[in-house]
PDB file of N, CA and C in Angstrom:
ATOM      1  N   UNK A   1      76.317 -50.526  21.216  1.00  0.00           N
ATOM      2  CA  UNK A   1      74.989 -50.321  20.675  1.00  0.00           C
ATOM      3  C   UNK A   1      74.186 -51.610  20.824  1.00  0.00           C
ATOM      4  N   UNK A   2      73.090 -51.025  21.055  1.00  0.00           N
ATOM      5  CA  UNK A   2      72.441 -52.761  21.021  1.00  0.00           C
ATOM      6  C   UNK A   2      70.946 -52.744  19.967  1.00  0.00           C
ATOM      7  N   UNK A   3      70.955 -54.009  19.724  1.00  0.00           N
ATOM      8  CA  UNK A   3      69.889 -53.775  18.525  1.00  0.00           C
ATOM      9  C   UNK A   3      68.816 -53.323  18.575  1.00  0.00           C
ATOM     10  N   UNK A   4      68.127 -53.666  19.751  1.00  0.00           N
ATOM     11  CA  UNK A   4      66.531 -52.883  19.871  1.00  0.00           C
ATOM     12  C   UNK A   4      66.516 -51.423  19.359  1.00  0.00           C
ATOM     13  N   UNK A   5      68.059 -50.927  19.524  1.00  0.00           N
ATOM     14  CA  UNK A   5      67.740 -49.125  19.484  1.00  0.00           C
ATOM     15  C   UNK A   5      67.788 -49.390  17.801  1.00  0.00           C
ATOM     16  N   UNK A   6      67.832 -50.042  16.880  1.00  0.00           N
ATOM     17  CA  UNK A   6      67.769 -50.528  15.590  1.00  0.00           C
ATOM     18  C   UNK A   6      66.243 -50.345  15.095  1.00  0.00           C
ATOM     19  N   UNK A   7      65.610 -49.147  15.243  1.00  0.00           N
ATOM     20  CA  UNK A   7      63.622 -49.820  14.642  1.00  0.00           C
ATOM     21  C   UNK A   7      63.815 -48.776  13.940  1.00  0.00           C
ATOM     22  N   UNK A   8      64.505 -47.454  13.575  1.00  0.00           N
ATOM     23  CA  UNK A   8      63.459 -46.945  11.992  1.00  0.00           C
ATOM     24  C   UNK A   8      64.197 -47.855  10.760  1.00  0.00           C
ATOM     25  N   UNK A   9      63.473 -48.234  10.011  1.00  0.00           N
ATOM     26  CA  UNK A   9      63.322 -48.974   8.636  1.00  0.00           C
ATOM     27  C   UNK A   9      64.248 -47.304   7.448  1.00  0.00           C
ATOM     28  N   UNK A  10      64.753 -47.920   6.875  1.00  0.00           N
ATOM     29  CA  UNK A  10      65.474 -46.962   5.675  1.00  0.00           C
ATOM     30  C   UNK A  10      65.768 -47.535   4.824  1.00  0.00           C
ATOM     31  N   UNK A  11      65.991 -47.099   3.804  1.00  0.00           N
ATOM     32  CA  UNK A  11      66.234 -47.404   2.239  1.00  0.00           C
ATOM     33  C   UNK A  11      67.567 -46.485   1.494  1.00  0.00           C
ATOM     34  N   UNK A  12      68.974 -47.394   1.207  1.00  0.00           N
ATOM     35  CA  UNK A  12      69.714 -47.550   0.905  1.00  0.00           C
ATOM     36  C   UNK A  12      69.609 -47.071  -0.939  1.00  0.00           C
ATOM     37  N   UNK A  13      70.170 -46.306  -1.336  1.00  0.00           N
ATOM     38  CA  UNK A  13      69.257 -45.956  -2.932  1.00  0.00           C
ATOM     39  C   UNK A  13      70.857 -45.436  -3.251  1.00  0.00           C
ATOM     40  N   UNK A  14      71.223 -45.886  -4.989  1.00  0.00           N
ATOM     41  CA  UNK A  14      72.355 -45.726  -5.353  1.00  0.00           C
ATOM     42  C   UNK A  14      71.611 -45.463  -6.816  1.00  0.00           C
ATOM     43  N   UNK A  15      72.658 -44.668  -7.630  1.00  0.00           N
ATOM     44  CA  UNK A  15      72.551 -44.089  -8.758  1.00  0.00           C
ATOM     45  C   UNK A  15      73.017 -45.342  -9.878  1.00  0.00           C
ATOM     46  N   UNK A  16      71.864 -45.387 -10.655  1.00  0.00           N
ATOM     47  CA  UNK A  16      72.536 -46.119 -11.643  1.00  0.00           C
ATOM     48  C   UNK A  16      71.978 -45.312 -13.168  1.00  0.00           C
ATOM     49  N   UNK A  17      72.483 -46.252 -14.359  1.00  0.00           N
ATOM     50  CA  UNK A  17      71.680 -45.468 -15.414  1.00  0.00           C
ATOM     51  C   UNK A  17      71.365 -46.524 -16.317  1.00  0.00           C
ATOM     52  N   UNK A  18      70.002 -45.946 -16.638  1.00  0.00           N
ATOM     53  CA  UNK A  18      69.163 -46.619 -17.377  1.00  0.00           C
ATOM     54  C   UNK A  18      68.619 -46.378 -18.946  1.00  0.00           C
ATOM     55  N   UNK A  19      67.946 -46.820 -19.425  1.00  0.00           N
ATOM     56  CA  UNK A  19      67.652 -46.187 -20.860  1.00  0.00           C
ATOM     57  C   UNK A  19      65.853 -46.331 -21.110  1.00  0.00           C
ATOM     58  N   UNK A  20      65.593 -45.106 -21.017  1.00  0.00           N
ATOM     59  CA  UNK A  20      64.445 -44.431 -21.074  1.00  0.00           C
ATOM     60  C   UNK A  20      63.496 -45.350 -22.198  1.00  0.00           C
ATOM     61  N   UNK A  21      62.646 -45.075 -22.599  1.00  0.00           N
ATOM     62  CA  UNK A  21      61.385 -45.019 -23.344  1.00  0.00           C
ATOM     63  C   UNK A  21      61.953 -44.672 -25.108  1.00  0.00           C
ATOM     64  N   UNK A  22      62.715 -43.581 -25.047  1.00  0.00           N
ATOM     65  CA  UNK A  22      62.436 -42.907 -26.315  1.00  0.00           C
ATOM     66  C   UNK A  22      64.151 -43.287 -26.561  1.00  0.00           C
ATOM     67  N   UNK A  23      64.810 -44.253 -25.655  1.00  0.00           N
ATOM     68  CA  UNK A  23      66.389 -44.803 -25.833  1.00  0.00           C
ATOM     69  C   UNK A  23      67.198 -43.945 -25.723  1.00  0.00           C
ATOM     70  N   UNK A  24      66.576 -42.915 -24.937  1.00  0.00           N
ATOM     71  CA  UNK A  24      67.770 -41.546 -23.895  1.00  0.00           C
ATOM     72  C   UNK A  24      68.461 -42.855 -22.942  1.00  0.00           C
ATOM     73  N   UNK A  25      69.527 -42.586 -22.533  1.00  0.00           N
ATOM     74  CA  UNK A  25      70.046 -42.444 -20.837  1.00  0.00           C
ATOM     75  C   UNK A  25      70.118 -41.669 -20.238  1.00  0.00           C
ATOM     76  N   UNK A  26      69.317 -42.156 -19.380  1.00  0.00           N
ATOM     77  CA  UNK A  26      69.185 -41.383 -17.954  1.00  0.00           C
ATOM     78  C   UNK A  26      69.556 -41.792 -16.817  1.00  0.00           C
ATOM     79  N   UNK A  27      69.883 -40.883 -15.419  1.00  0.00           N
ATOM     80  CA  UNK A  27      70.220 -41.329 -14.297  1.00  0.00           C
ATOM     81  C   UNK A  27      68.920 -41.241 -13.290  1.00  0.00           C
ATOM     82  N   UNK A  28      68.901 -42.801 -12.615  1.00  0.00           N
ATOM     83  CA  UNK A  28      67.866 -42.610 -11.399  1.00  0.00           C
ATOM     84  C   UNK A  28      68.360 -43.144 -10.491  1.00  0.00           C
ATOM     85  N   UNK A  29      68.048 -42.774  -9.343  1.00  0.00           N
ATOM     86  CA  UNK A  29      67.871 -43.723  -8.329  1.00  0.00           C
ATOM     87  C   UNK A  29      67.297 -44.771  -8.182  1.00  0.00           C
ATOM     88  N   UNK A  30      68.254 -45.648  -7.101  1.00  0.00           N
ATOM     89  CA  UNK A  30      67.427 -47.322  -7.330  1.00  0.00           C
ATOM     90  C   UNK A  30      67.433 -47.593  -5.799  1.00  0.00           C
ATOM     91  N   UNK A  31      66.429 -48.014  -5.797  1.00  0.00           N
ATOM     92  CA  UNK A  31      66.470 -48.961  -4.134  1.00  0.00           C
ATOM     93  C   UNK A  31      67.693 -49.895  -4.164  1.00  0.00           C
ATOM     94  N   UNK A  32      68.835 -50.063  -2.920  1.00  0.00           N
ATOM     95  CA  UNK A  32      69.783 -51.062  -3.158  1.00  0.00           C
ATOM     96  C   UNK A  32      69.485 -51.911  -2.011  1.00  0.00           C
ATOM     97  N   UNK A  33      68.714 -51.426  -0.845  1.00  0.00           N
ATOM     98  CA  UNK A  33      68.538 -52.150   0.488  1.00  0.00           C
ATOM     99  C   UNK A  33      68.052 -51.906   1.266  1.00  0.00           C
ATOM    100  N   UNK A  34      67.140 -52.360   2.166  1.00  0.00           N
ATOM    101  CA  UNK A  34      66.573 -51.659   3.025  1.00  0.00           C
ATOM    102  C   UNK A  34      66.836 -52.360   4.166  1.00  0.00           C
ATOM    103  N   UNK A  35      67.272 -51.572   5.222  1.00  0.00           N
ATOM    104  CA  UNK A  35      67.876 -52.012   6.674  1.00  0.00           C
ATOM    105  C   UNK A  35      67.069 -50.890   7.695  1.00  0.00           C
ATOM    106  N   UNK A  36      67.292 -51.706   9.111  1.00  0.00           N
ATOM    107  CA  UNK A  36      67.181 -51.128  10.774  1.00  0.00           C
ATOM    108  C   UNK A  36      68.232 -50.326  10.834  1.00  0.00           C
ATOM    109  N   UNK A  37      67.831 -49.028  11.651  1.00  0.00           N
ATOM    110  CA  UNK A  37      68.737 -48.474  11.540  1.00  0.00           C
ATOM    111  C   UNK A  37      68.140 -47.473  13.131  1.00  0.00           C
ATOM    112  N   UNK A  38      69.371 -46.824  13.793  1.00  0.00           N
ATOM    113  CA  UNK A  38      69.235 -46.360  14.841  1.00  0.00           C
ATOM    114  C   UNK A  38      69.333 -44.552  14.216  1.00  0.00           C
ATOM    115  N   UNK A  39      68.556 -43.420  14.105  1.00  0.00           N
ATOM    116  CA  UNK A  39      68.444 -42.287  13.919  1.00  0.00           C
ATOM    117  C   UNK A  39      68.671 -41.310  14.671  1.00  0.00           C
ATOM    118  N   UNK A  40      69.544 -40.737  14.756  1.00  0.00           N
ATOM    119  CA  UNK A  40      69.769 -39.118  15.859  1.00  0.00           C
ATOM    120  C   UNK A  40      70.184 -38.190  14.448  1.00  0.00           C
ATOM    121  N   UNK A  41      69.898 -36.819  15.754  1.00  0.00           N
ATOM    122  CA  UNK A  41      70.786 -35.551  15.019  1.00  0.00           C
ATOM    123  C   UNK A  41      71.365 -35.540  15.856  1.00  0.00           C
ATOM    124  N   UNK A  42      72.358 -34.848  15.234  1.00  0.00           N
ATOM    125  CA  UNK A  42      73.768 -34.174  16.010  1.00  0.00           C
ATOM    126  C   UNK A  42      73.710 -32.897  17.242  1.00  0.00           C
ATOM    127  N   UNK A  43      74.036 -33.423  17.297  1.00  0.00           N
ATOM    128  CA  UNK A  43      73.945 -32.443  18.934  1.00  0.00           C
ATOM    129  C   UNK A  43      75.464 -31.788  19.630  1.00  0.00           C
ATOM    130  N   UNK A  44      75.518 -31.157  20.548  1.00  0.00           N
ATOM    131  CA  UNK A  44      76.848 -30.501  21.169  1.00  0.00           C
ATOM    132  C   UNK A  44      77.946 -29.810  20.250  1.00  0.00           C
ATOM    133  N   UNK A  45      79.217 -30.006  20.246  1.00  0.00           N
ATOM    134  CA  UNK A  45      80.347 -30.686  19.454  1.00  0.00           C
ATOM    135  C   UNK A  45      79.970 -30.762  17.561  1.00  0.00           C
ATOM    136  N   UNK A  46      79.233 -31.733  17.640  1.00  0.00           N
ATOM    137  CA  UNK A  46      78.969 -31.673  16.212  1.00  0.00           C
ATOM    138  C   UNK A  46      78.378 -31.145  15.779  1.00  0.00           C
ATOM    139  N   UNK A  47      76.927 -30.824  15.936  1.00  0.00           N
ATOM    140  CA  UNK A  47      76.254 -29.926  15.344  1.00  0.00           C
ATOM    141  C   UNK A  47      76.638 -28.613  15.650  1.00  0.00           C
ATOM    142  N   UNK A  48      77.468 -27.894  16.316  1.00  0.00           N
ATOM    143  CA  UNK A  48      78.377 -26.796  16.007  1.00  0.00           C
ATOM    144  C   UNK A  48      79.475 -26.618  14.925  1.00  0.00           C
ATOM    145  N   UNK A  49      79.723 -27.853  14.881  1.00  0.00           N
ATOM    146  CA  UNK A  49      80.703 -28.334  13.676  1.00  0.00           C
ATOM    147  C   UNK A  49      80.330 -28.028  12.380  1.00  0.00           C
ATOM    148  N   UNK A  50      78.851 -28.371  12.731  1.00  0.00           N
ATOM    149  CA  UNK A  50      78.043 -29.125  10.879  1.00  0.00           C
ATOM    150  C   UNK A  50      77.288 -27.433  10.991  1.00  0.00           C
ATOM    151  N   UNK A  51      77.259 -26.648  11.925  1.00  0.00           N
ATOM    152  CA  UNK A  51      76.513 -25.018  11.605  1.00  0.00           C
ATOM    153  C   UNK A  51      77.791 -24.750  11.288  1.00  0.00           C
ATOM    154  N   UNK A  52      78.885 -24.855  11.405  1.00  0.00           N
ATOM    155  CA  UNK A  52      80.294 -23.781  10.977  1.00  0.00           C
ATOM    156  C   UNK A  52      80.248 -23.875   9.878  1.00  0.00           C
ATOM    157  N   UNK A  53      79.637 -24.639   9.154  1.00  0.00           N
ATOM    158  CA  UNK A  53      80.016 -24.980   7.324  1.00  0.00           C
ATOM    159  C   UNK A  53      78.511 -25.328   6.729  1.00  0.00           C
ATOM    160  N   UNK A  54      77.477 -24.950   7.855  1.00  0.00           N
ATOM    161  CA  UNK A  54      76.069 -24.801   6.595  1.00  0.00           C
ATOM    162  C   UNK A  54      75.476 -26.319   6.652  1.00  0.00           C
ATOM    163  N   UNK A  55      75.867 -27.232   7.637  1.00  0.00           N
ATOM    164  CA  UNK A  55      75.781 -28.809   7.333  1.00  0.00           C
ATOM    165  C   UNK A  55      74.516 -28.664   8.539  1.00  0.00           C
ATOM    166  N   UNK A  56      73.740 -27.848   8.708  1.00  0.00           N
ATOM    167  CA  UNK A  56      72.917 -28.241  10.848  1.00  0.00           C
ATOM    168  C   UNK A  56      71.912 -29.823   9.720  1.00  0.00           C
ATOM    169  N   UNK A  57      71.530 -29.511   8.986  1.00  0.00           N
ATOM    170  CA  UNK A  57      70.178 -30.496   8.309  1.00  0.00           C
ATOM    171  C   UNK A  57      71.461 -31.906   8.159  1.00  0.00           C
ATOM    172  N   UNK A  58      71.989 -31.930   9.099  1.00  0.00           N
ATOM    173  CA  UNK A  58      72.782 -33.674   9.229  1.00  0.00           C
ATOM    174  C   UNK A  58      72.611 -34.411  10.155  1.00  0.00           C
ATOM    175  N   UNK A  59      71.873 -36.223   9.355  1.00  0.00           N
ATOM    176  CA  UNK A  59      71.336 -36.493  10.280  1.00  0.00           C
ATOM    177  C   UNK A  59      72.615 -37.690  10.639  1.00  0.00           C
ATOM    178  N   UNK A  60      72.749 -38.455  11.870  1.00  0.00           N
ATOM    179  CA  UNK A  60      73.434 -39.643  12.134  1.00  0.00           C
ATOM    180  C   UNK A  60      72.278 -40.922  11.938  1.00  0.00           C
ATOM    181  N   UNK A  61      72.995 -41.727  11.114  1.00  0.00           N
ATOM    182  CA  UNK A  61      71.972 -43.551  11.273  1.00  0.00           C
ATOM    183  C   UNK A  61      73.251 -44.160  11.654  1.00  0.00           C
ATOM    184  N   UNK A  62      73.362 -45.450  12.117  1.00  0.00           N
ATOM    185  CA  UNK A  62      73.338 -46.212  13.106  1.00  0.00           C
ATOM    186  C   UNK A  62      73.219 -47.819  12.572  1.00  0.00           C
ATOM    187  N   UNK A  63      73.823 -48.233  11.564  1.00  0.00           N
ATOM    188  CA  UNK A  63      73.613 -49.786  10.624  1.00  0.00           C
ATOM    189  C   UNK A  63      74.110 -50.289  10.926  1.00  0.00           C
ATOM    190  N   UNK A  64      73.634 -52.125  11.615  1.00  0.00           N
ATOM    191  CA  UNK A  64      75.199 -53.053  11.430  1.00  0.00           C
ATOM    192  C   UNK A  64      75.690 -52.968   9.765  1.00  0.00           C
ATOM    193  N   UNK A  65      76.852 -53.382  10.130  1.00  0.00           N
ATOM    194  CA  UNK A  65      77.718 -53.312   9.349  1.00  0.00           C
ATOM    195  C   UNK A  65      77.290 -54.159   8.030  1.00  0.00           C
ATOM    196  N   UNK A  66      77.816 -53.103   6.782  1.00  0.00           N
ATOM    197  CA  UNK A  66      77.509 -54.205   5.246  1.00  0.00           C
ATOM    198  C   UNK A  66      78.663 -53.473   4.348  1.00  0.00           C
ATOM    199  N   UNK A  67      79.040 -54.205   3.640  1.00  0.00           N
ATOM    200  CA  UNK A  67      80.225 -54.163   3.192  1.00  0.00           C
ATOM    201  C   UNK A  67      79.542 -53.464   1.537  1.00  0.00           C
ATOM    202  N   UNK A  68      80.112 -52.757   1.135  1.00  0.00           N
ATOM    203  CA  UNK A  68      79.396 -52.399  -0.030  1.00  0.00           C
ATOM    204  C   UNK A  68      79.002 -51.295   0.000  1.00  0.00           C
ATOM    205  N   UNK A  69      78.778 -50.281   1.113  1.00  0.00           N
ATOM    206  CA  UNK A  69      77.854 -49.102   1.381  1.00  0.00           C
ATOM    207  C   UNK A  69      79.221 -47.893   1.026  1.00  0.00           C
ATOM    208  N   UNK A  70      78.710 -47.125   0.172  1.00  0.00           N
ATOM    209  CA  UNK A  70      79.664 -45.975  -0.138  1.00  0.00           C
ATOM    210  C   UNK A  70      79.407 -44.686  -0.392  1.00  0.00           C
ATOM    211  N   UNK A  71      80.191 -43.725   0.085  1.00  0.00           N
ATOM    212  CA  UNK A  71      79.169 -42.442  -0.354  1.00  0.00           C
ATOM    213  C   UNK A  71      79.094 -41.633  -1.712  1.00  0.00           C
ATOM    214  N   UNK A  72      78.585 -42.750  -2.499  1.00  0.00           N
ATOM    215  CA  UNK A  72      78.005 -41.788  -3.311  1.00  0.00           C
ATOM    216  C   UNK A  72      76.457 -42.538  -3.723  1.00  0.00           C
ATOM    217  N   UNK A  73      76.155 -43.033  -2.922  1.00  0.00           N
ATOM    218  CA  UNK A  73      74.844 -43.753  -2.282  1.00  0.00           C
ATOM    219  C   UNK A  73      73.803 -42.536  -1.636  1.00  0.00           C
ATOM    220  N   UNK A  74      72.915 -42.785  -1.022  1.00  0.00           N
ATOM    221  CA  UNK A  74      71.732 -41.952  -0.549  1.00  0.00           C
ATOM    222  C   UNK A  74      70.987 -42.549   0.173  1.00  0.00           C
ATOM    223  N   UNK A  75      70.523 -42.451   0.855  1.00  0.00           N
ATOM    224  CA  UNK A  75      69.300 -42.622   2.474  1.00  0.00           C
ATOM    225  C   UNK A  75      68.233 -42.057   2.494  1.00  0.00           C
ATOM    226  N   UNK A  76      67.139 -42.810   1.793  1.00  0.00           N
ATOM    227  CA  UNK A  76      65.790 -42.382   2.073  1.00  0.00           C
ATOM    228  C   UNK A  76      65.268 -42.965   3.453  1.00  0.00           C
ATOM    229  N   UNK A  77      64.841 -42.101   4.252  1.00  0.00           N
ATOM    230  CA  UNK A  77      64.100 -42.177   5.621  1.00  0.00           C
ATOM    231  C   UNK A  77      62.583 -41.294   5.840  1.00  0.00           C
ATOM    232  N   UNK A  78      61.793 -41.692   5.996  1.00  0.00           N
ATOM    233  CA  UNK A  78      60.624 -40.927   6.214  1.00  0.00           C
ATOM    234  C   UNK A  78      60.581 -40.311   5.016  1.00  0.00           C
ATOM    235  N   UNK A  79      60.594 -40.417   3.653  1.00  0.00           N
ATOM    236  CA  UNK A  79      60.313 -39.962   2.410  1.00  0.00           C
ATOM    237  C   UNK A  79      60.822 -38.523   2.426  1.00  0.00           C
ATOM    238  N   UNK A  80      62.001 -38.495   3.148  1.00  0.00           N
ATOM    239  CA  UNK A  80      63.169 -37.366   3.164  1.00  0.00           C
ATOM    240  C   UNK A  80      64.554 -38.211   2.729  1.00  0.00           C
ATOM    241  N   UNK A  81      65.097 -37.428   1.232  1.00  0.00           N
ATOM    242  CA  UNK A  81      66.346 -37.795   0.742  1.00  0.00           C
ATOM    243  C   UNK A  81      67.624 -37.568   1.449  1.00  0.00           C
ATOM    244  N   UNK A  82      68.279 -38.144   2.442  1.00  0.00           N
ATOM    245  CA  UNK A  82      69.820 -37.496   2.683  1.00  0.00           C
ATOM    246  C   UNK A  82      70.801 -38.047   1.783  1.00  0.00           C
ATOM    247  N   UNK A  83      72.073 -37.349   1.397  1.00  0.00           N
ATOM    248  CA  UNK A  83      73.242 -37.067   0.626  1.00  0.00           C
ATOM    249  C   UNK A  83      73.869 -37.985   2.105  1.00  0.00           C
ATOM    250  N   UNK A  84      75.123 -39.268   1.686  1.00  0.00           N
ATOM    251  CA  UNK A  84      75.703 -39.649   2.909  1.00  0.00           C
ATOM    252  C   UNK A  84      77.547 -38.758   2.184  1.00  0.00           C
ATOM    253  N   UNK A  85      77.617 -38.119   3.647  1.00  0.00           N
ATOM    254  CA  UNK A  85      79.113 -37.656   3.409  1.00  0.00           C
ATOM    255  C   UNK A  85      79.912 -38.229   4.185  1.00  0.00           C
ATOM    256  N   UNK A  86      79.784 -39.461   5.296  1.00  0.00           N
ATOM    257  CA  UNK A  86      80.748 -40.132   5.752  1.00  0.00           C
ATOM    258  C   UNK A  86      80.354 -40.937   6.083  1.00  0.00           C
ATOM    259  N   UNK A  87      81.179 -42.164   6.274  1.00  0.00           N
ATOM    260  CA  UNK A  87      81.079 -43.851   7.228  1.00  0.00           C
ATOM    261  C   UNK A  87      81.766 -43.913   7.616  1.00  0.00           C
ATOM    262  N   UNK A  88      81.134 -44.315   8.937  1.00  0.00           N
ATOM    263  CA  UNK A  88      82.455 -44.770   9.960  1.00  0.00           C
ATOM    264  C   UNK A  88      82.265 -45.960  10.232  1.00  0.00           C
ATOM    265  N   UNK A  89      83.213 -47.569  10.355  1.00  0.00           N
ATOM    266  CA  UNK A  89      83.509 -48.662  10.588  1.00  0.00           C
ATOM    267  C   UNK A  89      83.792 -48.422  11.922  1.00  0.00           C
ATOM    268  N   UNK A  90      82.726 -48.691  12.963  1.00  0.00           N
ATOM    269  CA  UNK A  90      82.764 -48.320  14.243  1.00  0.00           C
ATOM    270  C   UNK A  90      84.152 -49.336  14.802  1.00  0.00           C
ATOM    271  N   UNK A  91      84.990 -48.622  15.172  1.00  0.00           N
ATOM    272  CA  UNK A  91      85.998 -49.311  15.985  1.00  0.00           C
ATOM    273  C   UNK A  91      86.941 -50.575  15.263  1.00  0.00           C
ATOM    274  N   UNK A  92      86.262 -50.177  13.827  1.00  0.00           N
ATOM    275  CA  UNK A  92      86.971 -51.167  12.818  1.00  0.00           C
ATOM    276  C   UNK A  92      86.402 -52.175  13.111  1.00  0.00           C
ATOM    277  N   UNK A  93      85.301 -53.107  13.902  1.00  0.00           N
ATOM    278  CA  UNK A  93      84.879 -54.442  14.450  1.00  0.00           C
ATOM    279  C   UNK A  93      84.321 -55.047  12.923  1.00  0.00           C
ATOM    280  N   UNK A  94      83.510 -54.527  12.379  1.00  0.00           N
ATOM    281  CA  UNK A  94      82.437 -54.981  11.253  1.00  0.00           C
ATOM    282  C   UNK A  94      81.502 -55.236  11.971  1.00  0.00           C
ATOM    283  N   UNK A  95      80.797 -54.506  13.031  1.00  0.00           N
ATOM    284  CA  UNK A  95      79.694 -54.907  13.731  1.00  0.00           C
ATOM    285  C   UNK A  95      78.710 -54.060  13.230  1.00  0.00           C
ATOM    286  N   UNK A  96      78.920 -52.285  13.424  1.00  0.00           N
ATOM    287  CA  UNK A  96      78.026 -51.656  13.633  1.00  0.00           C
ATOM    288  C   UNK A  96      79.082 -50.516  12.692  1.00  0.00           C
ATOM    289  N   UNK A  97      78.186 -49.531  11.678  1.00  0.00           N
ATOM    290  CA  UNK A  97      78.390 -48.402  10.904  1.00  0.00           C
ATOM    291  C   UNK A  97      77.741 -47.185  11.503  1.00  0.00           C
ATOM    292  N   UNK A  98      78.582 -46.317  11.233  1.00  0.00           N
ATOM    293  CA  UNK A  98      77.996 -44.766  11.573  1.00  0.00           C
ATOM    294  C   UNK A  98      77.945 -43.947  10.292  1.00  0.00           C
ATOM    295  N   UNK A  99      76.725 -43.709   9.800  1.00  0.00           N
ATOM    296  CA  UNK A  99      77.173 -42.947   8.964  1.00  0.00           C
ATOM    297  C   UNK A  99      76.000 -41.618   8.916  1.00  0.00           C
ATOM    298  N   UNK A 100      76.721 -40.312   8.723  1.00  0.00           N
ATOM    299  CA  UNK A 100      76.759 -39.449   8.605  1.00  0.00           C
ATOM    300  C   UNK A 100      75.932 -38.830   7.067  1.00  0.00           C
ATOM    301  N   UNK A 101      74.895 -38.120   7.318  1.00  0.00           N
ATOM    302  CA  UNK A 101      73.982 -37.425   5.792  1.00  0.00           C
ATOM    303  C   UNK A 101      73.022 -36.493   6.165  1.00  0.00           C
ATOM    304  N   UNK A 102      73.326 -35.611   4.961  1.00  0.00           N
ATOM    305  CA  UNK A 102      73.224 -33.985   4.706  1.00  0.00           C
ATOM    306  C   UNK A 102      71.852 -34.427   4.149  1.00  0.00           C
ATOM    307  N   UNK A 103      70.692 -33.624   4.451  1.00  0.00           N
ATOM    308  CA  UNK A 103      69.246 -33.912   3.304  1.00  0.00           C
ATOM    309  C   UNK A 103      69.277 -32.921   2.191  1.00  0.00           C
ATOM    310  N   UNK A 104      68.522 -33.620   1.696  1.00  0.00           N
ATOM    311  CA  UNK A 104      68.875 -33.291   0.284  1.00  0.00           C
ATOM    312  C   UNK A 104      67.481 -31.756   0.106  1.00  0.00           C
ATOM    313  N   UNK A 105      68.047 -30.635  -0.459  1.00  0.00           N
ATOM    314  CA  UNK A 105      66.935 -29.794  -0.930  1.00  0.00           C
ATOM    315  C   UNK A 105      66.161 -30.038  -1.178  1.00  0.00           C
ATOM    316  N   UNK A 106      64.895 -29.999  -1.398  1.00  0.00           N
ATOM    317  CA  UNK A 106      63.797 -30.076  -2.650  1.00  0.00           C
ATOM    318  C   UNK A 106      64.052 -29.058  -3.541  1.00  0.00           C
ATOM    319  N   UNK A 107      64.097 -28.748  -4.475  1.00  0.00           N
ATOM    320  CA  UNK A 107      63.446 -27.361  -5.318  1.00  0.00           C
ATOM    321  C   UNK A 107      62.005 -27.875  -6.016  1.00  0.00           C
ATOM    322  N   UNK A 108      62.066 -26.443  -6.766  1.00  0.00           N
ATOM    323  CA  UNK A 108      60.464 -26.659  -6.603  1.00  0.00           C
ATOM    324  C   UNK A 108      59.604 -26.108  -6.052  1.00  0.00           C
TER     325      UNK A 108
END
């Protein structure tokens, strides 16, 4: 991979909990980071994969590598939420991450 293919901007957002106004806790999302990131959908092979089980709305990003990133984290891109259901440690190097996310519904 090489970095130039690195230009959409994304935001890294993890659940934490906080305490409201009226001294509820509540859960929100928090910005944890914002990184370059390389964007595809799945295509061939996989996106036959991800229609066998209801997954086609999965997108692939493309991060060097950061130690810390886990899935029960979230990927805001273009003010669309994805759910991440996998990382991959490309080739084990610590260079470059693949990771794998489902978008999130709206309701409403």
């Amino acid at each position: 991979m090489r970095t130039e293919e690195l230009r959409h901007k994304i935001t890294l957002q993890k659940l934490t909990t906080s305490t409201n106004e009226n001294g509820f806790e509540e859960e929100v999302w928090e910005d944890y980071l914002a990184v370059w990131a390389s964007v595809s959908n799945l295509y061939g092979r996989e996106y036959f994969g991800a229609a066998a089980v209801q997954a086609e709305k999965t997108v692939k990003f493309a991060i060097r590598y950061l130690a810390g990133i886990s899935s029960d984290m979230r990927i805001l891109f273009e003010g669309i939420k994805y759910n991440i259901t996998s990382i991959d440690n490309i080739k084990y190097r610590n260079r470059y991450m693949e990771i794998k996310a489902l978008e999130v519904e709206s309701s409403g």
